[in-house]
PDB file of N, CA and C in Angstrom:
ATOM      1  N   UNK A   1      86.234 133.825 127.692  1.00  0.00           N
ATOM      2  CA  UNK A   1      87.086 134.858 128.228  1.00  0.00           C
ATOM      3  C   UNK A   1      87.094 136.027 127.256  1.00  0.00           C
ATOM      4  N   UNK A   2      86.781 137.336 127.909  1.00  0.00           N
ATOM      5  CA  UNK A   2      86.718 138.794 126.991  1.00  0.00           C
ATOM      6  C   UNK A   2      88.283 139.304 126.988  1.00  0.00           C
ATOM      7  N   UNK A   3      88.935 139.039 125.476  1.00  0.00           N
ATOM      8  CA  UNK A   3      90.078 140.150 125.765  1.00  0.00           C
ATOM      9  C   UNK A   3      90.276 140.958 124.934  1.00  0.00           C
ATOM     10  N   UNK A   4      91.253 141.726 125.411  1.00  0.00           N
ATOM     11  CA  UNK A   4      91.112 143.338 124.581  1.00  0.00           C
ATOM     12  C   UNK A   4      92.860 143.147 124.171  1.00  0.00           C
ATOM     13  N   UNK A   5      93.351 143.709 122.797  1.00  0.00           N
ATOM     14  CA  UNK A   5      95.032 144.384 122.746  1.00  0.00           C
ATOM     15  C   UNK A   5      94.737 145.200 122.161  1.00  0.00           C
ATOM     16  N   UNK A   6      95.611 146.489 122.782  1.00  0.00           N
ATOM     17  CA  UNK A   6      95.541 147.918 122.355  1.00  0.00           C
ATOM     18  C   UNK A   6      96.819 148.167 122.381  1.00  0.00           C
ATOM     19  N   UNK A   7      97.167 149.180 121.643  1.00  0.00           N
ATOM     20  CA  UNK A   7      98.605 150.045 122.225  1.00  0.00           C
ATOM     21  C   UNK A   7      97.535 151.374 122.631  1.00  0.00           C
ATOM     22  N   UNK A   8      98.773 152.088 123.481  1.00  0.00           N
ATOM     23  CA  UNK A   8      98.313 153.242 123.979  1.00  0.00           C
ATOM     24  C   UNK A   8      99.648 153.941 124.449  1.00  0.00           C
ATOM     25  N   UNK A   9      99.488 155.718 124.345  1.00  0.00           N
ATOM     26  CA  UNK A   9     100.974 155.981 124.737  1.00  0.00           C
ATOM     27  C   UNK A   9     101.334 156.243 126.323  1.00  0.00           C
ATOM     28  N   UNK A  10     101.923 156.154 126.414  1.00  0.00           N
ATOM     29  CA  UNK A  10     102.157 156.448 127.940  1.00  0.00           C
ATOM     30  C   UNK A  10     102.849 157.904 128.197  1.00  0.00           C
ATOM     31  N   UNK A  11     101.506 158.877 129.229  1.00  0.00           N
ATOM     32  CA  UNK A  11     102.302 160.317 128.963  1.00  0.00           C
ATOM     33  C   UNK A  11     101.763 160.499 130.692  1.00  0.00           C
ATOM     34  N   UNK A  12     103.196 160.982 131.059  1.00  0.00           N
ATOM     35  CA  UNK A  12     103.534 161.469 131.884  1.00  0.00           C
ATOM     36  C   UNK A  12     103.526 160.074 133.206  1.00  0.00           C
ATOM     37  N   UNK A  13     103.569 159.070 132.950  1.00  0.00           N
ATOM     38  CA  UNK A  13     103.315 157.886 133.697  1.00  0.00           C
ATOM     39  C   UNK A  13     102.323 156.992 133.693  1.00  0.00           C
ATOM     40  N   UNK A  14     101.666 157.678 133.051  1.00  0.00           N
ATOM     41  CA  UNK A  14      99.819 157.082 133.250  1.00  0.00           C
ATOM     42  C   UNK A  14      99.940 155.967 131.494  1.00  0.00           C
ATOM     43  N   UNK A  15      98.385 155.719 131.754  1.00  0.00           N
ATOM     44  CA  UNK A  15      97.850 155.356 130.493  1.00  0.00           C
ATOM     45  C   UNK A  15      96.426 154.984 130.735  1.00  0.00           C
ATOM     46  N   UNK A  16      95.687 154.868 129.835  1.00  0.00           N
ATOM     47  CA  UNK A  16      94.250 155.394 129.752  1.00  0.00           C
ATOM     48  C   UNK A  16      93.494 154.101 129.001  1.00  0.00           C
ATOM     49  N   UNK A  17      92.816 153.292 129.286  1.00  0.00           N
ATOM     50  CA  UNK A  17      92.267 152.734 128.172  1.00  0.00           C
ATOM     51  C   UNK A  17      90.450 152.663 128.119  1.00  0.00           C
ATOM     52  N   UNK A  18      90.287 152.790 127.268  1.00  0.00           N
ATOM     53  CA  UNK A  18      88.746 153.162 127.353  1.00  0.00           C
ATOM     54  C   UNK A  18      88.151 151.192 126.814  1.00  0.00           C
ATOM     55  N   UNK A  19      87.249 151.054 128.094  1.00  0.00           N
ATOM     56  CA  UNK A  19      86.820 149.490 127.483  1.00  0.00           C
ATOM     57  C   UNK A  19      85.426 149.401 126.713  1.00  0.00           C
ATOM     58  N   UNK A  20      84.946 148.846 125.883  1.00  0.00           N
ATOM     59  CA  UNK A  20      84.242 149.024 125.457  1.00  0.00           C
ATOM     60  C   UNK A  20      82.696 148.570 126.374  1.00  0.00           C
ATOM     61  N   UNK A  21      81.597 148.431 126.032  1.00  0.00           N
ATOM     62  CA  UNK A  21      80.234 148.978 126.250  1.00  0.00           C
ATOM     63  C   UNK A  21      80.120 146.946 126.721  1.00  0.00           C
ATOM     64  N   UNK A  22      80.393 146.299 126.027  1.00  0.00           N
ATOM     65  CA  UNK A  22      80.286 144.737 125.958  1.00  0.00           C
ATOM     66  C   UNK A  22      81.165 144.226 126.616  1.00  0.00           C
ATOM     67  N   UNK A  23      81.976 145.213 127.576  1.00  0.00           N
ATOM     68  CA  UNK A  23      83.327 144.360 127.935  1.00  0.00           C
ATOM     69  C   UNK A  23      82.612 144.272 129.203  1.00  0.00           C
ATOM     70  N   UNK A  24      82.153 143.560 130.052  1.00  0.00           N
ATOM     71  CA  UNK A  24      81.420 143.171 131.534  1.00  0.00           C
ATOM     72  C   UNK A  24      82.017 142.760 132.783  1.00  0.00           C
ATOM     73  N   UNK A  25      83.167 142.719 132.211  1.00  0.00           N
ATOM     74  CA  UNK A  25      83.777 141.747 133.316  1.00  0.00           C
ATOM     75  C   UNK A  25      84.035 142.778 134.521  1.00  0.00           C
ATOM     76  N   UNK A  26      84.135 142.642 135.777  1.00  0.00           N
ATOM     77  CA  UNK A  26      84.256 143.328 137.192  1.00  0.00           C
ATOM     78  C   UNK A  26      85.756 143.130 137.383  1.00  0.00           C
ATOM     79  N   UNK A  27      86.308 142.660 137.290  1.00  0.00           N
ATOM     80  CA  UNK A  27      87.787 142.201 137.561  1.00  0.00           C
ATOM     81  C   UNK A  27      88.966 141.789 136.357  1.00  0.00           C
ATOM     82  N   UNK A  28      89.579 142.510 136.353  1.00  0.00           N
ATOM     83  CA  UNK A  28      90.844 142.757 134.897  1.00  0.00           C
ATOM     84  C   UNK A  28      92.245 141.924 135.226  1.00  0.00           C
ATOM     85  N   UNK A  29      93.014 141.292 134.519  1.00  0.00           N
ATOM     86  CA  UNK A  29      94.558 141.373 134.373  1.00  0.00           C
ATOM     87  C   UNK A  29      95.441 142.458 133.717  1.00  0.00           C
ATOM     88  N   UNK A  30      95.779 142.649 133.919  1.00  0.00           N
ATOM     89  CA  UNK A  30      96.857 144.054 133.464  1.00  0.00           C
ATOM     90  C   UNK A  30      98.131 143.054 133.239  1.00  0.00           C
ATOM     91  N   UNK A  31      98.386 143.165 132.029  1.00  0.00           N
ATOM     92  CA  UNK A  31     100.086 142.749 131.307  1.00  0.00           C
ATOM     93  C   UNK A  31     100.396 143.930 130.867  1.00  0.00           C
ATOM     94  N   UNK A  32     101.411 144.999 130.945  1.00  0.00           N
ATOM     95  CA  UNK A  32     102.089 145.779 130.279  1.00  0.00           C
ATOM     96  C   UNK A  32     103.052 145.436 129.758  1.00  0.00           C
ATOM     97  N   UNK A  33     103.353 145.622 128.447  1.00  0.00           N
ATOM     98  CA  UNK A  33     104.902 145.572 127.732  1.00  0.00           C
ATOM     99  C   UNK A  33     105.158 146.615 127.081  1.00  0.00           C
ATOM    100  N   UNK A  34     106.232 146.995 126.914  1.00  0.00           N
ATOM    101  CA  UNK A  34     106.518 147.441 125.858  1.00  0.00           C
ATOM    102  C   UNK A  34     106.344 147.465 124.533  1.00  0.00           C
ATOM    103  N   UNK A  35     106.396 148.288 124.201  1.00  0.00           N
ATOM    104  CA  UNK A  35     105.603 148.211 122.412  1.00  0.00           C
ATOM    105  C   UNK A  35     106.285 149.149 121.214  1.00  0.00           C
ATOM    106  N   UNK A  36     107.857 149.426 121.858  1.00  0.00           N
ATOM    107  CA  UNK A  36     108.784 150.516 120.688  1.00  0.00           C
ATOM    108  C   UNK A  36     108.659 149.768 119.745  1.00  0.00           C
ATOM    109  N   UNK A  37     109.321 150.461 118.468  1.00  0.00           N
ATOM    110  CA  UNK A  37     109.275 150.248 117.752  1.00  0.00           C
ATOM    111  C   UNK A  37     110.025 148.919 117.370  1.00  0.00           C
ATOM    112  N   UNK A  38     111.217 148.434 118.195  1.00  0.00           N
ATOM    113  CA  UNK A  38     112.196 147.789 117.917  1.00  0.00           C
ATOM    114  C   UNK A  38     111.730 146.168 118.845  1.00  0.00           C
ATOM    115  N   UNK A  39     110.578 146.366 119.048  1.00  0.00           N
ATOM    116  CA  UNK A  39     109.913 145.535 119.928  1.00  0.00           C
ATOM    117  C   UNK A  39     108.798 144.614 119.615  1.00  0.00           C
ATOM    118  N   UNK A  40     108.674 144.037 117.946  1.00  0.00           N
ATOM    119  CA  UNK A  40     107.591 143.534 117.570  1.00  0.00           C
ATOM    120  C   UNK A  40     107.840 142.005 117.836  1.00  0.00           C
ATOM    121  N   UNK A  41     106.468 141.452 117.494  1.00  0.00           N
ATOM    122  CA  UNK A  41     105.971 139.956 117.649  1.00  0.00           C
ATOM    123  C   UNK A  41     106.812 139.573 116.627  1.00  0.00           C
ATOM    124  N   UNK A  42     107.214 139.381 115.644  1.00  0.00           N
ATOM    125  CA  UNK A  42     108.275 138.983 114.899  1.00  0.00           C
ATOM    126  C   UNK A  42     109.811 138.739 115.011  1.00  0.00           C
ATOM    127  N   UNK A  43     109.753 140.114 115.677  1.00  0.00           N
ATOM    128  CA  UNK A  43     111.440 140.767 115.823  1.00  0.00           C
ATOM    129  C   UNK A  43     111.752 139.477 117.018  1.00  0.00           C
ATOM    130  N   UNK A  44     110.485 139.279 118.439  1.00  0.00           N
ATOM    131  CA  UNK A  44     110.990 138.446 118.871  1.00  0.00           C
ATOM    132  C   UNK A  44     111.350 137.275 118.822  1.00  0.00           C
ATOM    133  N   UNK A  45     110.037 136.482 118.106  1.00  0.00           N
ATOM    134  CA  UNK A  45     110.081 135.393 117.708  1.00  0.00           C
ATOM    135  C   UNK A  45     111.633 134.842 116.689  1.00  0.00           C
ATOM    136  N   UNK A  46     112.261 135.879 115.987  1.00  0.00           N
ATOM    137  CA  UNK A  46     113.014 135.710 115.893  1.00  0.00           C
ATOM    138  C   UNK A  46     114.707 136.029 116.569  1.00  0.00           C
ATOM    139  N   UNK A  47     114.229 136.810 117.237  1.00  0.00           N
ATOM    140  CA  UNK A  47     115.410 137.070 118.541  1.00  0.00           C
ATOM    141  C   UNK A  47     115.165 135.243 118.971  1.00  0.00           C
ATOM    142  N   UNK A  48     114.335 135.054 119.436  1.00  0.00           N
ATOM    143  CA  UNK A  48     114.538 133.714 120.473  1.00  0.00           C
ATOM    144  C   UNK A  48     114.971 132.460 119.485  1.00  0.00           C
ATOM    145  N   UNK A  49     114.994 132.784 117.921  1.00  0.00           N
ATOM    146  CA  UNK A  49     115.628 131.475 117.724  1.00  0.00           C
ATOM    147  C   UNK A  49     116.787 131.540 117.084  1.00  0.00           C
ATOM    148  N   UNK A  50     117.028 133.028 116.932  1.00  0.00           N
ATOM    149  CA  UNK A  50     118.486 132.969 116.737  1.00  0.00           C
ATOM    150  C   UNK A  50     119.507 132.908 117.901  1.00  0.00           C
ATOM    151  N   UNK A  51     118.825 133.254 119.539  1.00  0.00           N
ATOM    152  CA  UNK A  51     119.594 133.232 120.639  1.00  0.00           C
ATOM    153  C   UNK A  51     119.420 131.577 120.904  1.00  0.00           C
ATOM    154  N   UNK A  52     118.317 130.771 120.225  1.00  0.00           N
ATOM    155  CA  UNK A  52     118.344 129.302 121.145  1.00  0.00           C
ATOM    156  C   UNK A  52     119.342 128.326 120.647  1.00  0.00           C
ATOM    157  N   UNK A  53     120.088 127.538 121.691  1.00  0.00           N
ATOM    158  CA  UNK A  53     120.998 126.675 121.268  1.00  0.00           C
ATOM    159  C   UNK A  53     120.523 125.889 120.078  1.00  0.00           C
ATOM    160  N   UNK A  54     121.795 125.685 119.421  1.00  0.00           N
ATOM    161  CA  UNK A  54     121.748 124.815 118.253  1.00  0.00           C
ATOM    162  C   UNK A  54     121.851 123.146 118.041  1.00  0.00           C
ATOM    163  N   UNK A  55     121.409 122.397 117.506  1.00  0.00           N
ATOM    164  CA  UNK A  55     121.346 121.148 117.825  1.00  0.00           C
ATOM    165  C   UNK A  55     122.918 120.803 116.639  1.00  0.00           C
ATOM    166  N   UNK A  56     123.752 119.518 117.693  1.00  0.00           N
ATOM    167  CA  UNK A  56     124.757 119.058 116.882  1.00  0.00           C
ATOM    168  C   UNK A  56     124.335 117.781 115.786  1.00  0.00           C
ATOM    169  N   UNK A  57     125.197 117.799 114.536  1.00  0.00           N
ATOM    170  CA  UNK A  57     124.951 116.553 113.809  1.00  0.00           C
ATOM    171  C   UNK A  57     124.182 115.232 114.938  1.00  0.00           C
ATOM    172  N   UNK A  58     125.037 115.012 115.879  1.00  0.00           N
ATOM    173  CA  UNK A  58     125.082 113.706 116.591  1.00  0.00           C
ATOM    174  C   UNK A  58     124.106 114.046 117.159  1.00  0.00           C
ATOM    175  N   UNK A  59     123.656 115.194 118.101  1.00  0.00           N
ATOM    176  CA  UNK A  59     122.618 114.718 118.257  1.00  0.00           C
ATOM    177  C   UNK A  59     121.076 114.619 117.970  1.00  0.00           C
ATOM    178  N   UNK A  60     121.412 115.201 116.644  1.00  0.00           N
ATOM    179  CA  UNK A  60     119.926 114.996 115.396  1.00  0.00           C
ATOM    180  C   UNK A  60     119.988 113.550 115.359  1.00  0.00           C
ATOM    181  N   UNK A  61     121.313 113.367 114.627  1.00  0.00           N
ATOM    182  CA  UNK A  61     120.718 111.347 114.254  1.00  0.00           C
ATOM    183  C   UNK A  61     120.968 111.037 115.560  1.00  0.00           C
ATOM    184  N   UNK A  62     120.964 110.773 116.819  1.00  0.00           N
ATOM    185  CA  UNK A  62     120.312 110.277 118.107  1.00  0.00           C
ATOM    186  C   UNK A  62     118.748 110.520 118.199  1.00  0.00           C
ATOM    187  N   UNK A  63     118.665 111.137 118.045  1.00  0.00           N
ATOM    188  CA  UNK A  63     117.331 112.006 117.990  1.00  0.00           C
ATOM    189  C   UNK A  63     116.267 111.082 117.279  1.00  0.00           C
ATOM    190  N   UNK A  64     116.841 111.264 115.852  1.00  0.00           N
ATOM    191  CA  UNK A  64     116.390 110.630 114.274  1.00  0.00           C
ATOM    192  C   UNK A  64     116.285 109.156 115.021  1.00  0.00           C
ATOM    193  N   UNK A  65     117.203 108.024 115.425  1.00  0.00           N
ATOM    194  CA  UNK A  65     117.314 106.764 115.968  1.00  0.00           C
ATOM    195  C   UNK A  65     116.316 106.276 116.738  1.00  0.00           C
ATOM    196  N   UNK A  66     115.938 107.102 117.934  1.00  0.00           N
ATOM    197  CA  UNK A  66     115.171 107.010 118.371  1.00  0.00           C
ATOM    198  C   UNK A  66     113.566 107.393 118.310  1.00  0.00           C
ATOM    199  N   UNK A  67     113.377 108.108 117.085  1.00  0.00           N
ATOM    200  CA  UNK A  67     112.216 108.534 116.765  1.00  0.00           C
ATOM    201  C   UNK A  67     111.934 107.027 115.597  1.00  0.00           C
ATOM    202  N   UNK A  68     113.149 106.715 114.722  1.00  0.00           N
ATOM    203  CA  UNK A  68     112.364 105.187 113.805  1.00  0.00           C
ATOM    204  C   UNK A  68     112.290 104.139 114.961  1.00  0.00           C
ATOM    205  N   UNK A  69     113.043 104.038 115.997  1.00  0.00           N
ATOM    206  CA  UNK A  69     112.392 103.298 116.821  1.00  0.00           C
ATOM    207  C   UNK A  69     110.798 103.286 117.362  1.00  0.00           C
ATOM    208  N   UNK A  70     110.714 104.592 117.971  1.00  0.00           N
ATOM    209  CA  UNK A  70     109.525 104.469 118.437  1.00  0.00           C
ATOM    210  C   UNK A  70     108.380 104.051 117.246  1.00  0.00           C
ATOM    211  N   UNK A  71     108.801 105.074 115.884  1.00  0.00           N
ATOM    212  CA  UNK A  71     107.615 104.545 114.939  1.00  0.00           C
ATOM    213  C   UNK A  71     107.544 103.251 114.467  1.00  0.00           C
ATOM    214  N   UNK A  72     108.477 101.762 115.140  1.00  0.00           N
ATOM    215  CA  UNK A  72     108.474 100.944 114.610  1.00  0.00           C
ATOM    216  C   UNK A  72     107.063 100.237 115.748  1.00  0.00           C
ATOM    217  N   UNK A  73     107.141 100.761 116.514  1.00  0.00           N
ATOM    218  CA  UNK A  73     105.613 100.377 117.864  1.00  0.00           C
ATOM    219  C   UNK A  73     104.448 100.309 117.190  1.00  0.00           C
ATOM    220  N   UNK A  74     103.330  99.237 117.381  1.00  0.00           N
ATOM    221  CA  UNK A  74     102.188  99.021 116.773  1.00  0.00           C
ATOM    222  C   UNK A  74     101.072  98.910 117.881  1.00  0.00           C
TER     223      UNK A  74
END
């Protein structure tokens, strides 16, 4: 599979991307996102684990209990 990530600005509605000479393919996916500044691969990755629920004491060692169980299987 050929893929391309670019930013590019968006003026007046449009956007433009020039593909290169090796890119062959007849048929494209288009994902647009956003790309401000306040919008990076980081920033989210950590947005989503400071928004994801938190695990309680109890149910880590439930968790923990059942994981030395299973590793007790041969």
């Amino acid at each position: 599979m050929q893929a391309i990530k670019q930013y590019t600005e968006v003026i007046n509605g449009s956007i433009h991307v020039n593909l290169p000479e090796s890119f062959t393919a007849k048929r494209v996916e288009l994902i647009i996102l956003a790309a401000d500044d306040n919008n990076t691969d980081a920033g989210n990755f950590q947005r989503f684990l400071l928004d994801s629920p938190e695990m309680t004491d109890e149910e880590y060692q439930a968790i923990a209990e059942k994981r030395e169980h299973l590793n007790q299987w041969k």
